[in-house]
C-alpha atoms as a PDB file:
ATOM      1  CA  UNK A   1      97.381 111.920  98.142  1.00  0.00           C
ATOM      2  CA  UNK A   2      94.653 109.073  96.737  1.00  0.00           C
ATOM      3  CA  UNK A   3      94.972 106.010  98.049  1.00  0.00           C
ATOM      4  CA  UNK A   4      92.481 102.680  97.878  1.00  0.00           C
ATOM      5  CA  UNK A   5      91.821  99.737  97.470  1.00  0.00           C
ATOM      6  CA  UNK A   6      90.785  98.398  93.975  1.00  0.00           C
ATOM      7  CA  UNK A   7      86.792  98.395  94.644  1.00  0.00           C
ATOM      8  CA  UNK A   8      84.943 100.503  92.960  1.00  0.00           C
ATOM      9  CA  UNK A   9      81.017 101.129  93.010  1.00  0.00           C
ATOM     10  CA  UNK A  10      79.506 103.880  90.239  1.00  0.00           C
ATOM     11  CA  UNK A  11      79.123 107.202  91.006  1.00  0.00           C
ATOM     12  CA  UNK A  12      75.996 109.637  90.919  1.00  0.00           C
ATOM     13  CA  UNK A  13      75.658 113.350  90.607  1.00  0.00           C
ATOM     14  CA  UNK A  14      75.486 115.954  92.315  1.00  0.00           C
ATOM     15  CA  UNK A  15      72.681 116.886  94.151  1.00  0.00           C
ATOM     16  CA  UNK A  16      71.351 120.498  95.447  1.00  0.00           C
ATOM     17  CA  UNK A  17      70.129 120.510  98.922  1.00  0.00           C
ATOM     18  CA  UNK A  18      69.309 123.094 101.376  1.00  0.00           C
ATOM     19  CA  UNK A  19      69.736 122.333 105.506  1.00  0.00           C
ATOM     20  CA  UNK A  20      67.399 123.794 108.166  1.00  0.00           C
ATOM     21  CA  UNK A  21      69.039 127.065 109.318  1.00  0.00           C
ATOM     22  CA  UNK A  22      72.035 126.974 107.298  1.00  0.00           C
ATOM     23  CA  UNK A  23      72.787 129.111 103.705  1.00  0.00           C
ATOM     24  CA  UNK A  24      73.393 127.284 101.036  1.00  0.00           C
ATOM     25  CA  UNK A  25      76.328 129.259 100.032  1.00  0.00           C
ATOM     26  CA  UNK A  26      78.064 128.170 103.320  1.00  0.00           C
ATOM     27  CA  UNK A  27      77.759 124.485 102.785  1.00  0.00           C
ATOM     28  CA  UNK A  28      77.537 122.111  99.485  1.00  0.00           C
ATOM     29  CA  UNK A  29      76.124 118.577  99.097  1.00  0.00           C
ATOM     30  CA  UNK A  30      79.082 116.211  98.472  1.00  0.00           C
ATOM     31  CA  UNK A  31      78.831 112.873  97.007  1.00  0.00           C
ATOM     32  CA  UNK A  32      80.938 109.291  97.877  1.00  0.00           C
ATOM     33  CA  UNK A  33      82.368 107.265  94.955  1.00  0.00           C
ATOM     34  CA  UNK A  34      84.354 104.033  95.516  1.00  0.00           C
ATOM     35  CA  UNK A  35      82.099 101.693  97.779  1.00  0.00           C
ATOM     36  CA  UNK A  36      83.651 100.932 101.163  1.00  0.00           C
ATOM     37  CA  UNK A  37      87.443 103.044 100.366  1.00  0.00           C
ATOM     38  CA  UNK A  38      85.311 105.905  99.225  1.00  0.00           C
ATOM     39  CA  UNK A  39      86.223 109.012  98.140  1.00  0.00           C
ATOM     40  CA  UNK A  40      84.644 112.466  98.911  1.00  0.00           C
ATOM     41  CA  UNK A  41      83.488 114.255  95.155  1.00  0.00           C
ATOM     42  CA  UNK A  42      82.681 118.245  95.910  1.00  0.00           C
ATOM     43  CA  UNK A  43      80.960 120.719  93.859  1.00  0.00           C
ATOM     44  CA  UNK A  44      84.086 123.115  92.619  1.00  0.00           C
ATOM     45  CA  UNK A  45      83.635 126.622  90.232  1.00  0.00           C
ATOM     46  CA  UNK A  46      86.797 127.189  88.773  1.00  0.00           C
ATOM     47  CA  UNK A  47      87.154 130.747  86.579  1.00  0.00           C
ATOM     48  CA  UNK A  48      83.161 130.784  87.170  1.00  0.00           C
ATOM     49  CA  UNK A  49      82.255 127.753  85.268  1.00  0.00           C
ATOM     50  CA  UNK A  50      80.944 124.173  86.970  1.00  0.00           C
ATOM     51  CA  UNK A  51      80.205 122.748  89.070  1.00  0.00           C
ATOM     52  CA  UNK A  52      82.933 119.899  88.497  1.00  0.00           C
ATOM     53  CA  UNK A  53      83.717 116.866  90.646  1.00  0.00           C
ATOM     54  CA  UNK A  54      86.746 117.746  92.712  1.00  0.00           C
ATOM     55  CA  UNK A  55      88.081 115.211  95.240  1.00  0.00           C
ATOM     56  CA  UNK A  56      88.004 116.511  99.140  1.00  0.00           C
ATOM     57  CA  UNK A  57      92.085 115.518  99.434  1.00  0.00           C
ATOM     58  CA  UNK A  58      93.810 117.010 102.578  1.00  0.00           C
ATOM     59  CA  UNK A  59      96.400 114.858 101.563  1.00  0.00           C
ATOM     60  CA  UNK A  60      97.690 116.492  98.681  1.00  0.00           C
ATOM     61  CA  UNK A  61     100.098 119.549  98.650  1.00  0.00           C
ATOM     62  CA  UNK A  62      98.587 121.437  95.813  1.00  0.00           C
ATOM     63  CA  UNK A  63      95.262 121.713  94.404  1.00  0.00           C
ATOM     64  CA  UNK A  64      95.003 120.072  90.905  1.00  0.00           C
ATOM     65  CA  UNK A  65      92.813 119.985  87.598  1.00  0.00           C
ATOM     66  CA  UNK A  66      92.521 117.149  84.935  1.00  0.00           C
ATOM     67  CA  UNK A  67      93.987 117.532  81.538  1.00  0.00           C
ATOM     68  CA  UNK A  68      90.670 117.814  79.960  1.00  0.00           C
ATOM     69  CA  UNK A  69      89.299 120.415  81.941  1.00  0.00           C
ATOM     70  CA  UNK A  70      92.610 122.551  81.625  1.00  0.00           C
ATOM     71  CA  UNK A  71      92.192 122.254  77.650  1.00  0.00           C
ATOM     72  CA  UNK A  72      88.799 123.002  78.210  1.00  0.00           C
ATOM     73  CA  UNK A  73      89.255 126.321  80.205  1.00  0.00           C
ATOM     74  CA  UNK A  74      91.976 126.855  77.633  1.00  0.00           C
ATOM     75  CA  UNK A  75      94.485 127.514  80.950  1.00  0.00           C
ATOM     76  CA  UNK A  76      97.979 127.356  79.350  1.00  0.00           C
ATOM     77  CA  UNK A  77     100.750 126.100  81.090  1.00  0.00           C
ATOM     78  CA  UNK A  78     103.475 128.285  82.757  1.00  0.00           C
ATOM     79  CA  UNK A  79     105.743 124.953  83.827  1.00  0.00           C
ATOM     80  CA  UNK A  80     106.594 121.760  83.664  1.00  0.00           C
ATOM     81  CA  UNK A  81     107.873 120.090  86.629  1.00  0.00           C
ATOM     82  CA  UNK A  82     107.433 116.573  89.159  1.00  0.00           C
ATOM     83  CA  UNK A  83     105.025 115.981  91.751  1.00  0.00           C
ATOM     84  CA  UNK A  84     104.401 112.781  93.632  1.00  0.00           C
ATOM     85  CA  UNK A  85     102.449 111.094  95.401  1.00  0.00           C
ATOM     86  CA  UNK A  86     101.505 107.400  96.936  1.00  0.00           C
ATOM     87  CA  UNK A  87     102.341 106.011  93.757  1.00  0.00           C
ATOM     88  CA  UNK A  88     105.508 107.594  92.885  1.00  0.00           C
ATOM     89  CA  UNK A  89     106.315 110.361  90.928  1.00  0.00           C
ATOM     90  CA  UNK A  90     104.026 112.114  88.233  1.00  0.00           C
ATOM     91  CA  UNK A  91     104.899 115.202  85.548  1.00  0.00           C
ATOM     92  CA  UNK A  92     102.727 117.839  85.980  1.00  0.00           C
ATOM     93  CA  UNK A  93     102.170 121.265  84.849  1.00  0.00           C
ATOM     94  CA  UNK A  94     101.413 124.721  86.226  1.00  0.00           C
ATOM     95  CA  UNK A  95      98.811 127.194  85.641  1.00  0.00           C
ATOM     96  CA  UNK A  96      97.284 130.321  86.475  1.00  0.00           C
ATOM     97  CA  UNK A  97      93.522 130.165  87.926  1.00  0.00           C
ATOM     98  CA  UNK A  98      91.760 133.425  87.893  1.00  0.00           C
ATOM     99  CA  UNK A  99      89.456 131.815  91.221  1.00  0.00           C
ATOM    100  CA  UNK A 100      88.983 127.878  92.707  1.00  0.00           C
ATOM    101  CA  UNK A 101      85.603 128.331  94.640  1.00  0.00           C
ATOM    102  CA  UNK A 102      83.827 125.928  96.920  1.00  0.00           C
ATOM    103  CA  UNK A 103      80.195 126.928  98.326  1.00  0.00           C
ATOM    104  CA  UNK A 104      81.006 130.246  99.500  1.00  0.00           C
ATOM    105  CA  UNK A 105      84.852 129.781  99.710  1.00  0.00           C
ATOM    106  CA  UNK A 106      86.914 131.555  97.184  1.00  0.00           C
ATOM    107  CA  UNK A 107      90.584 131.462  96.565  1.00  0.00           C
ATOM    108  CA  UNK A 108      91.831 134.178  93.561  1.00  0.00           C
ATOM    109  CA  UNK A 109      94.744 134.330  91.526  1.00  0.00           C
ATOM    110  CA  UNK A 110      96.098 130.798  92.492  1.00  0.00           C
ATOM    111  CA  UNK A 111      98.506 128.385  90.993  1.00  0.00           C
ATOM    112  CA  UNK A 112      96.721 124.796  90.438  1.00  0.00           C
ATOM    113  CA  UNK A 113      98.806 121.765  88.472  1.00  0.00           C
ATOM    114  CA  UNK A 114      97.573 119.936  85.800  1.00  0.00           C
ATOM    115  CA  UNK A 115      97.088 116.104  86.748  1.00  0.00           C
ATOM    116  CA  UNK A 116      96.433 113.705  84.121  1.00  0.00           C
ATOM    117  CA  UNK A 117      96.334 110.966  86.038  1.00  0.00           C
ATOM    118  CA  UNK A 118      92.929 112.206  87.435  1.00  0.00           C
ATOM    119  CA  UNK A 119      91.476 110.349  84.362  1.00  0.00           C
ATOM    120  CA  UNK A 120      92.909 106.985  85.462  1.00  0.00           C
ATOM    121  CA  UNK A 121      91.688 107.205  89.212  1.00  0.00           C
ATOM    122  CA  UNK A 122      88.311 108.448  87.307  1.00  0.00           C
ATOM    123  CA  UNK A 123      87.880 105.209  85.781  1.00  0.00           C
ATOM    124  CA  UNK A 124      88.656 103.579  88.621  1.00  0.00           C
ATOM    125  CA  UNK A 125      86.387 105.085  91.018  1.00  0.00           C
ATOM    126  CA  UNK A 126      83.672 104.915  87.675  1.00  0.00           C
ATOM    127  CA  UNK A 127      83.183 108.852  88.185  1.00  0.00           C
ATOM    128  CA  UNK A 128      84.616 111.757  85.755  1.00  0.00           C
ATOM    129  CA  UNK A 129      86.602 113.359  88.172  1.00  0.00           C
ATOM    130  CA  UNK A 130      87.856 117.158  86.775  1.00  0.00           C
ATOM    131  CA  UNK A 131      90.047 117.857  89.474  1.00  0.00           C
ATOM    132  CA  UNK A 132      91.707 117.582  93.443  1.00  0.00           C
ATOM    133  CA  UNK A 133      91.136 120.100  95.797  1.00  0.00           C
ATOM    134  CA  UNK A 134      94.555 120.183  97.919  1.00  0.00           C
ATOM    135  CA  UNK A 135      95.722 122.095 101.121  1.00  0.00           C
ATOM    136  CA  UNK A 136      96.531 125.088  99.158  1.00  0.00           C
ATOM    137  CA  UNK A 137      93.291 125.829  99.183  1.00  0.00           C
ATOM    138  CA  UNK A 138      92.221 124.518 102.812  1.00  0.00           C
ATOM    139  CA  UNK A 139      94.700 126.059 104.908  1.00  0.00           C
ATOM    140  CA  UNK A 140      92.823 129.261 104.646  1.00  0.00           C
ATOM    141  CA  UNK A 141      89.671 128.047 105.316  1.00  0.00           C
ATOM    142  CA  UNK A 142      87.810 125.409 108.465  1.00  0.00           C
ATOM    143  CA  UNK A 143      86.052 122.925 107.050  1.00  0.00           C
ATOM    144  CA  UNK A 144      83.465 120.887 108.497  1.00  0.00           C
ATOM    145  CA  UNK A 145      82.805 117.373 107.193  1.00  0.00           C
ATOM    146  CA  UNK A 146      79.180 115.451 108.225  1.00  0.00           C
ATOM    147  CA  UNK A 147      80.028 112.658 106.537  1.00  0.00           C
ATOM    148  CA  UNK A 148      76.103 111.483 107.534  1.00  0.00           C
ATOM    149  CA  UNK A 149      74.478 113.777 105.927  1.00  0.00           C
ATOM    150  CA  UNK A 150      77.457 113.839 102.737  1.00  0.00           C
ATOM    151  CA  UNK A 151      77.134 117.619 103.568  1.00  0.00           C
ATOM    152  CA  UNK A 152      80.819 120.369 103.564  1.00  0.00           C
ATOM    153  CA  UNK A 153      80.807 123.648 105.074  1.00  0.00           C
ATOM    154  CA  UNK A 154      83.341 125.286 104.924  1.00  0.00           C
ATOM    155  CA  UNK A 155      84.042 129.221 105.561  1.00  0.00           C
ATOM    156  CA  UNK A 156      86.862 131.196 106.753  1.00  0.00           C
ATOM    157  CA  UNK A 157      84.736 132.666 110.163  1.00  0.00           C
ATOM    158  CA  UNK A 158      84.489 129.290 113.135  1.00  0.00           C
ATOM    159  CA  UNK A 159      80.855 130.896 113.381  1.00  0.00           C
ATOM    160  CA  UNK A 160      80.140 130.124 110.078  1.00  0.00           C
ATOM    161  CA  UNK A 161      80.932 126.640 110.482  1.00  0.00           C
ATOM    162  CA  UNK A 162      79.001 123.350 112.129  1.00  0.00           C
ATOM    163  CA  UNK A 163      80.006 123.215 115.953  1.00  0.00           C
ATOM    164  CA  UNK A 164      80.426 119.704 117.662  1.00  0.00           C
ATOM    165  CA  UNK A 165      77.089 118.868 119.884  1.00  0.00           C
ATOM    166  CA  UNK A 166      78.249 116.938 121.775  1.00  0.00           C
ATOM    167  CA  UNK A 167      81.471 115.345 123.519  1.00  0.00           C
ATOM    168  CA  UNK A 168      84.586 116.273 121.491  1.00  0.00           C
ATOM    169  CA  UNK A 169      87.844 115.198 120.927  1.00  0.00           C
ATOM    170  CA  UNK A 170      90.754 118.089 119.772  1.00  0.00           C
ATOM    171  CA  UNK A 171      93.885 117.025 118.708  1.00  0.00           C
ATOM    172  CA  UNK A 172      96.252 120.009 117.583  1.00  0.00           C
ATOM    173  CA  UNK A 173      98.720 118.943 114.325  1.00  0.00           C
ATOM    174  CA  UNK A 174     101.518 120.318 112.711  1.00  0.00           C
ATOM    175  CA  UNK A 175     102.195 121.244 109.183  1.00  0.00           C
ATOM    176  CA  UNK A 176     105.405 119.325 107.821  1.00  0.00           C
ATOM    177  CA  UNK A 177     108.265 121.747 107.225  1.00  0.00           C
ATOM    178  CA  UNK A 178     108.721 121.085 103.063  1.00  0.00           C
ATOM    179  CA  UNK A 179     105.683 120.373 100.705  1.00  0.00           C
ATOM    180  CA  UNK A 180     102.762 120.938 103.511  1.00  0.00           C
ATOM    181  CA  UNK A 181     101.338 117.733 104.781  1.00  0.00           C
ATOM    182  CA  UNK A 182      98.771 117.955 107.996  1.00  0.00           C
ATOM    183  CA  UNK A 183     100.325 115.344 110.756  1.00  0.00           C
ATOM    184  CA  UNK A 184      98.919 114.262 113.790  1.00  0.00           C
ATOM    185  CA  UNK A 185      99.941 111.986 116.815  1.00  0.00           C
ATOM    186  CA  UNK A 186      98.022 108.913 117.032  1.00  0.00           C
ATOM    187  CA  UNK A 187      98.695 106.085 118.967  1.00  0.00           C
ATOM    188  CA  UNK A 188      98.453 102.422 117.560  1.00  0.00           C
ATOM    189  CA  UNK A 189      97.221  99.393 119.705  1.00  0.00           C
ATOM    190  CA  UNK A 190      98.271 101.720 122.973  1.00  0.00           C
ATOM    191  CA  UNK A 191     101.688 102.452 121.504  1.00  0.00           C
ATOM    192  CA  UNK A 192     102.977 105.677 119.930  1.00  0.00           C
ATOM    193  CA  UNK A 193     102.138 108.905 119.696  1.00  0.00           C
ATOM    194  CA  UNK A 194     103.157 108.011 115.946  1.00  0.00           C
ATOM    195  CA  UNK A 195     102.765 110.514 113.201  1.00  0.00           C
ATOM    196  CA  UNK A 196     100.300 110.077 110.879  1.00  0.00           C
ATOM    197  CA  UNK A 197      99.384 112.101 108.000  1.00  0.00           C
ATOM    198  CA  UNK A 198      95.560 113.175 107.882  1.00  0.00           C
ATOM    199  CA  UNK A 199      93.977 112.288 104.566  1.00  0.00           C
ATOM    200  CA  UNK A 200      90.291 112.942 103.334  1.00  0.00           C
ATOM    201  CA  UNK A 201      91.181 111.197 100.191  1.00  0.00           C
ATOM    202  CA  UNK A 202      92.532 108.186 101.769  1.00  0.00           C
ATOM    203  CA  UNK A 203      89.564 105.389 101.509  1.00  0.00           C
ATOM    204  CA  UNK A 204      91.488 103.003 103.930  1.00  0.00           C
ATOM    205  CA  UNK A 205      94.096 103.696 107.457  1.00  0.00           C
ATOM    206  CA  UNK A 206      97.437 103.007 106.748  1.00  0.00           C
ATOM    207  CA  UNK A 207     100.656 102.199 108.925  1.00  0.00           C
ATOM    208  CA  UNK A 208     104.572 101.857 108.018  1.00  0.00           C
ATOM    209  CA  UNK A 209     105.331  98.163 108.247  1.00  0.00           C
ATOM    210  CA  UNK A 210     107.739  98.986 111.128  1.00  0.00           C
ATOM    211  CA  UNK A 211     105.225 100.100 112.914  1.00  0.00           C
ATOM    212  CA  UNK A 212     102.802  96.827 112.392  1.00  0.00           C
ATOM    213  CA  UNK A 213     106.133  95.064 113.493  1.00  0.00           C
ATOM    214  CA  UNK A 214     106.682  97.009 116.844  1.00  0.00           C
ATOM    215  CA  UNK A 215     103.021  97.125 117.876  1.00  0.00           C
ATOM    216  CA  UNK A 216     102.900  93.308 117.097  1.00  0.00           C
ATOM    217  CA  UNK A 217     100.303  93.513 114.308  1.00  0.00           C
ATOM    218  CA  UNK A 218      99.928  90.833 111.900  1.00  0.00           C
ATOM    219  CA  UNK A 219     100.800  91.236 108.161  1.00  0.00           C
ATOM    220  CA  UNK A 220      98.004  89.113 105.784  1.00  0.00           C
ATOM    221  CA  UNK A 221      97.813  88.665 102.265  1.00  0.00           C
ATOM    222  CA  UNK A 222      99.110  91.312 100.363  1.00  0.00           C
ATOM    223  CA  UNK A 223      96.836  93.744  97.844  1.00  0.00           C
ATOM    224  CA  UNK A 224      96.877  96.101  95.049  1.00  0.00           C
ATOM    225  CA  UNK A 225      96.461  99.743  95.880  1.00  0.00           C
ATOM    226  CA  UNK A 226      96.070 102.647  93.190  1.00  0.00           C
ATOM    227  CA  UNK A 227      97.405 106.005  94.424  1.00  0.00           C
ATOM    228  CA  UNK A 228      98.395 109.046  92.165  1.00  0.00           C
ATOM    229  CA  UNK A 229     101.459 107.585  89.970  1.00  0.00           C
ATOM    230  CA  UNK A 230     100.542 104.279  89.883  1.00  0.00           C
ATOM    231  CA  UNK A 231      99.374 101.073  91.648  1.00  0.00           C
ATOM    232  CA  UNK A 232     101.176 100.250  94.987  1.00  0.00           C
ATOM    233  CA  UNK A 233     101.537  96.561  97.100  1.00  0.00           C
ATOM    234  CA  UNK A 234     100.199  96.478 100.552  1.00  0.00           C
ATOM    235  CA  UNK A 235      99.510  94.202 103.301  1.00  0.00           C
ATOM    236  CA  UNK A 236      96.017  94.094 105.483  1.00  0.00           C
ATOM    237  CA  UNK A 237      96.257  94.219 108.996  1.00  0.00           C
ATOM    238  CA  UNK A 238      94.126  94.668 111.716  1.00  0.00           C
ATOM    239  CA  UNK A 239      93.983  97.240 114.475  1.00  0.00           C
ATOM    240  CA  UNK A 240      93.401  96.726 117.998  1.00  0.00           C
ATOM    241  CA  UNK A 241      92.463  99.709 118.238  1.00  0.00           C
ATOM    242  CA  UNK A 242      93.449 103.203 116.954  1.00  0.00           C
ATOM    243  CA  UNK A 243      93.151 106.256 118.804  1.00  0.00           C
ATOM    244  CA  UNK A 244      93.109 109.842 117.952  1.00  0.00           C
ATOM    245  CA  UNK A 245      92.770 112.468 121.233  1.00  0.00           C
ATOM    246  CA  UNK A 246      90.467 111.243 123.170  1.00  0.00           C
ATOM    247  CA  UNK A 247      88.554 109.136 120.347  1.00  0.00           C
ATOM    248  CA  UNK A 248      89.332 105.629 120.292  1.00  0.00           C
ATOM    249  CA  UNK A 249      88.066 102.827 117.393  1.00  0.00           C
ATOM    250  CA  UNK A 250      88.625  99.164 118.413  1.00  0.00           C
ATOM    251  CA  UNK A 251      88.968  96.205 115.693  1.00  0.00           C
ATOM    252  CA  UNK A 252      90.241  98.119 112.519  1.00  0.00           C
ATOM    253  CA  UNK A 253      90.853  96.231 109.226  1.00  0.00           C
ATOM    254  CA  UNK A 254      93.680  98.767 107.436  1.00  0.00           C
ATOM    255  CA  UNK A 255      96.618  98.425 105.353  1.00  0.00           C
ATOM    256  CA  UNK A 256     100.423  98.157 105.838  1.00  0.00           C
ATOM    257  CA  UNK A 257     102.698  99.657 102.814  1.00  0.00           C
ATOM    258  CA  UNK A 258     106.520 100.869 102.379  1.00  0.00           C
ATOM    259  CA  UNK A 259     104.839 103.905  99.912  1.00  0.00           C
ATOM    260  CA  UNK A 260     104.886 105.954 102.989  1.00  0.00           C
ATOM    261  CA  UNK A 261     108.999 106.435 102.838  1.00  0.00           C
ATOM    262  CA  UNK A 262     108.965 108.672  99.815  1.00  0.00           C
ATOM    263  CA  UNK A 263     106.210 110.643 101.072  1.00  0.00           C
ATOM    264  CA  UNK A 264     107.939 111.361 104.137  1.00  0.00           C
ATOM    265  CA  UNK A 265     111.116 112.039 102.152  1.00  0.00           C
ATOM    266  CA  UNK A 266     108.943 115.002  99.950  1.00  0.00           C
ATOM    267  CA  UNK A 267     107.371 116.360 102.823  1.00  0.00           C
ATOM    268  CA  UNK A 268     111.067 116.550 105.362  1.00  0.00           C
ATOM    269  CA  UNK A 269     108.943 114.643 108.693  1.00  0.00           C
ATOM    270  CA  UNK A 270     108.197 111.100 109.739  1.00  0.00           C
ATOM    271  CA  UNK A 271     105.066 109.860 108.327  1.00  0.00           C
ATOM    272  CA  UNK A 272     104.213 106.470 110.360  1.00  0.00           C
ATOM    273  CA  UNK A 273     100.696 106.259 108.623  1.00  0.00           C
ATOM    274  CA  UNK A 274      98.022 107.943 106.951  1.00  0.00           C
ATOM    275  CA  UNK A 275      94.467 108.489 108.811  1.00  0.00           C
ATOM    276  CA  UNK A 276      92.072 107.564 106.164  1.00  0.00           C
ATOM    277  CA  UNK A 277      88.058 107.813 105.557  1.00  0.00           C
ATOM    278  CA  UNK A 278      87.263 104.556 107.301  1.00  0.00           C
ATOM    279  CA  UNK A 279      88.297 106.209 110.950  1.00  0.00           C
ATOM    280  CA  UNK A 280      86.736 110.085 109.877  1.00  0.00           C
ATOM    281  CA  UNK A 281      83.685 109.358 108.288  1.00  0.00           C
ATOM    282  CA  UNK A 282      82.735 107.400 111.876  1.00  0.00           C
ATOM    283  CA  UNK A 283      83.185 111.200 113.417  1.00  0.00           C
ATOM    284  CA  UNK A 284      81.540 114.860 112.540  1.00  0.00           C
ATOM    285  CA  UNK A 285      84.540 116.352 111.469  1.00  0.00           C
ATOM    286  CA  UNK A 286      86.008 119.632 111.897  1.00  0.00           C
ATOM    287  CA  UNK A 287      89.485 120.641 110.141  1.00  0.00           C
ATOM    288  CA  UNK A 288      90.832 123.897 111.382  1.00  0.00           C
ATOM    289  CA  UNK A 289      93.125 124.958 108.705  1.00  0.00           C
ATOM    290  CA  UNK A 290      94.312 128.636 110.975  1.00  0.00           C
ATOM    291  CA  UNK A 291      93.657 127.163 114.119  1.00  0.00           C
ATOM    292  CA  UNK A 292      96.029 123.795 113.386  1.00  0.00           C
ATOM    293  CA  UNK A 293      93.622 121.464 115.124  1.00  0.00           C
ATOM    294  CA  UNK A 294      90.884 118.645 114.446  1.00  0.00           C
ATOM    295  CA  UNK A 295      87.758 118.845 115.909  1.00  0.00           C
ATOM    296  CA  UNK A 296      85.943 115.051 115.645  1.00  0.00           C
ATOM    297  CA  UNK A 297      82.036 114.730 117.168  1.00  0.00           C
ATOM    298  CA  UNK A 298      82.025 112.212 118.892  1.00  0.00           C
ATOM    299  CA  UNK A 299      78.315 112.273 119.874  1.00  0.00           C
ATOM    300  CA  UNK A 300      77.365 112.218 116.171  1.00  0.00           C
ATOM    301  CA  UNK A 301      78.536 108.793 115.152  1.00  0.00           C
ATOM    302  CA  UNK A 302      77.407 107.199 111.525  1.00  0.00           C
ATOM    303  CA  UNK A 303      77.192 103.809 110.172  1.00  0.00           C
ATOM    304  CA  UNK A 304      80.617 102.629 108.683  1.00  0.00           C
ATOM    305  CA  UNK A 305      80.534 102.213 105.083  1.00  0.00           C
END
């Protein structure tokens, strides 16, 4: 799912890089759009041709493609049907894709849906954005985020994958029983475990108001959101601290919003909140798909954007 905050900063491109001691077919060069609720852009082949500007989105269900690349790959639809996500429901349509590739990471034969809301969150984040790559496509595969270095590897072998250096924290999640969401227990100001639903295309933390009301957080001014199928209202609170495994952050600003309910309704689990890119990109992060656990560095710590 896409969620942020209205800010948006432009975009650049894509940028080939090569990393001491690593193949460049293992890892890609990634690029941040959006300013402090950023999302993640990746390099993405799909049928051969690209690259094109996916979004990283662990959040979503199913990988998707834009309207304009579909037409443009002239991928006709099998289906019409309903998705959803933070913003409600969208209408969407299925197609066949001969192969979604990432770096060295190739899925064949798949099933993508055609988004064409991905034009809309385009302009907002001020980037043309062709696509979403979803959990479809991850849960095959571990995936290593250095969110320092705006650098993804990501491989179906652990050996072919960046290793933590240093102190780690591993928290094991589950996989929600209906469309496939990756939850994990996190506890809020000391209380919880609550479930929360980990997001790489979430720019900002979020909790369930009830949750800001039983850990005795308090609800500011309320703000527009944009999430796929529309704008959403939510309130910004701040943290005490949040705390994932062993790895704790202390004194962060997030957002309280009721958009949670239908996502929990979709995916048949509690959601309490969604882990965003404001608490991951502080870590090196590890998400292994097979293995149903996160991995976060906590020896390699960046700046928060």
């Amino acid at each position: 799912m896409w969620i942020r905050l209205i800010e948006t900063t432009e975009g650049g491109r894509f940028q080939v890089e090569n990393f001491p001691g690593e193949s460049s077919s293992d890892c890609v060069q990634f690029r941040s759009v959006g300013g402090s609720n950023f999302l993640i852009l990746v390099p993405v082949y799909i049928n051969g041709t690209g690259p094109h500007a996916f979004i990283l989105d662990s959040g979503a269900t199913h990988s998707m493609i834009s309207s304009a690349l579909a037409e443009g790959l002239g991928l006709d639809p099998d289906s019409s049907g309903q998705g959803f996500g933070a913003g409600g429901v969208v209408q969407t349509q299925s197609v066949r894709v001969h192969s979604i590739q990432v770096g060295s990471a190739c899925q064949e034969d798949s099933c993508a849906y055609v988004l064409s809301d991905l034009e809309q969150i385009g302009v907002a984040a001020k980037s043309n954005i062709s696509g979403l790559i979803g959990y479809d496509f991850l849960r095959d595969f571990r995936v290593t985020i250095d969110y320092g270095r705006n650098k993804l590897c990501i491989a179906r072998s652990a050996e072919q994958c960046l290793e933590a250096i240093g102190s780690t924290a591993i928290i094991p999640f589950e996989i929600s029983p209906a469309e496939p969401l990756i939850l994990l227990p996190v506890l809020v100001n000391g209380h919880g475990p609550f479930q929360f639903v980990l997001d790489t295309a979430a720019g900002r933390t979020v909790v369930a108001p009830e949750i800001a009301v039983q850990c005795a957080i308090s609800q500011d001014e309320e703000v527009m959101g944009a999430g796929v199928g529309g704008k959403l209202a939510a309130k910004r609170v701040n943290l005490e601290s949040i705390s994932i495994g062993d790895a704790t952050i202390s004194n962060l600003a997030a957002i309280a919003g009721r958009f949670l309910d239908p996502i929990a309704a979709e995916a048949g689990a509690t959601v309490h909140g969604i882990l965003g890119n404001d608490v991951l990109s502080r870590f090196l992060v590890t998400i292994d798909c097979p293995g149903k656990r996160l991995i976060l560095d906590t020896v390699q710590v960046v700046d928060s954007r």
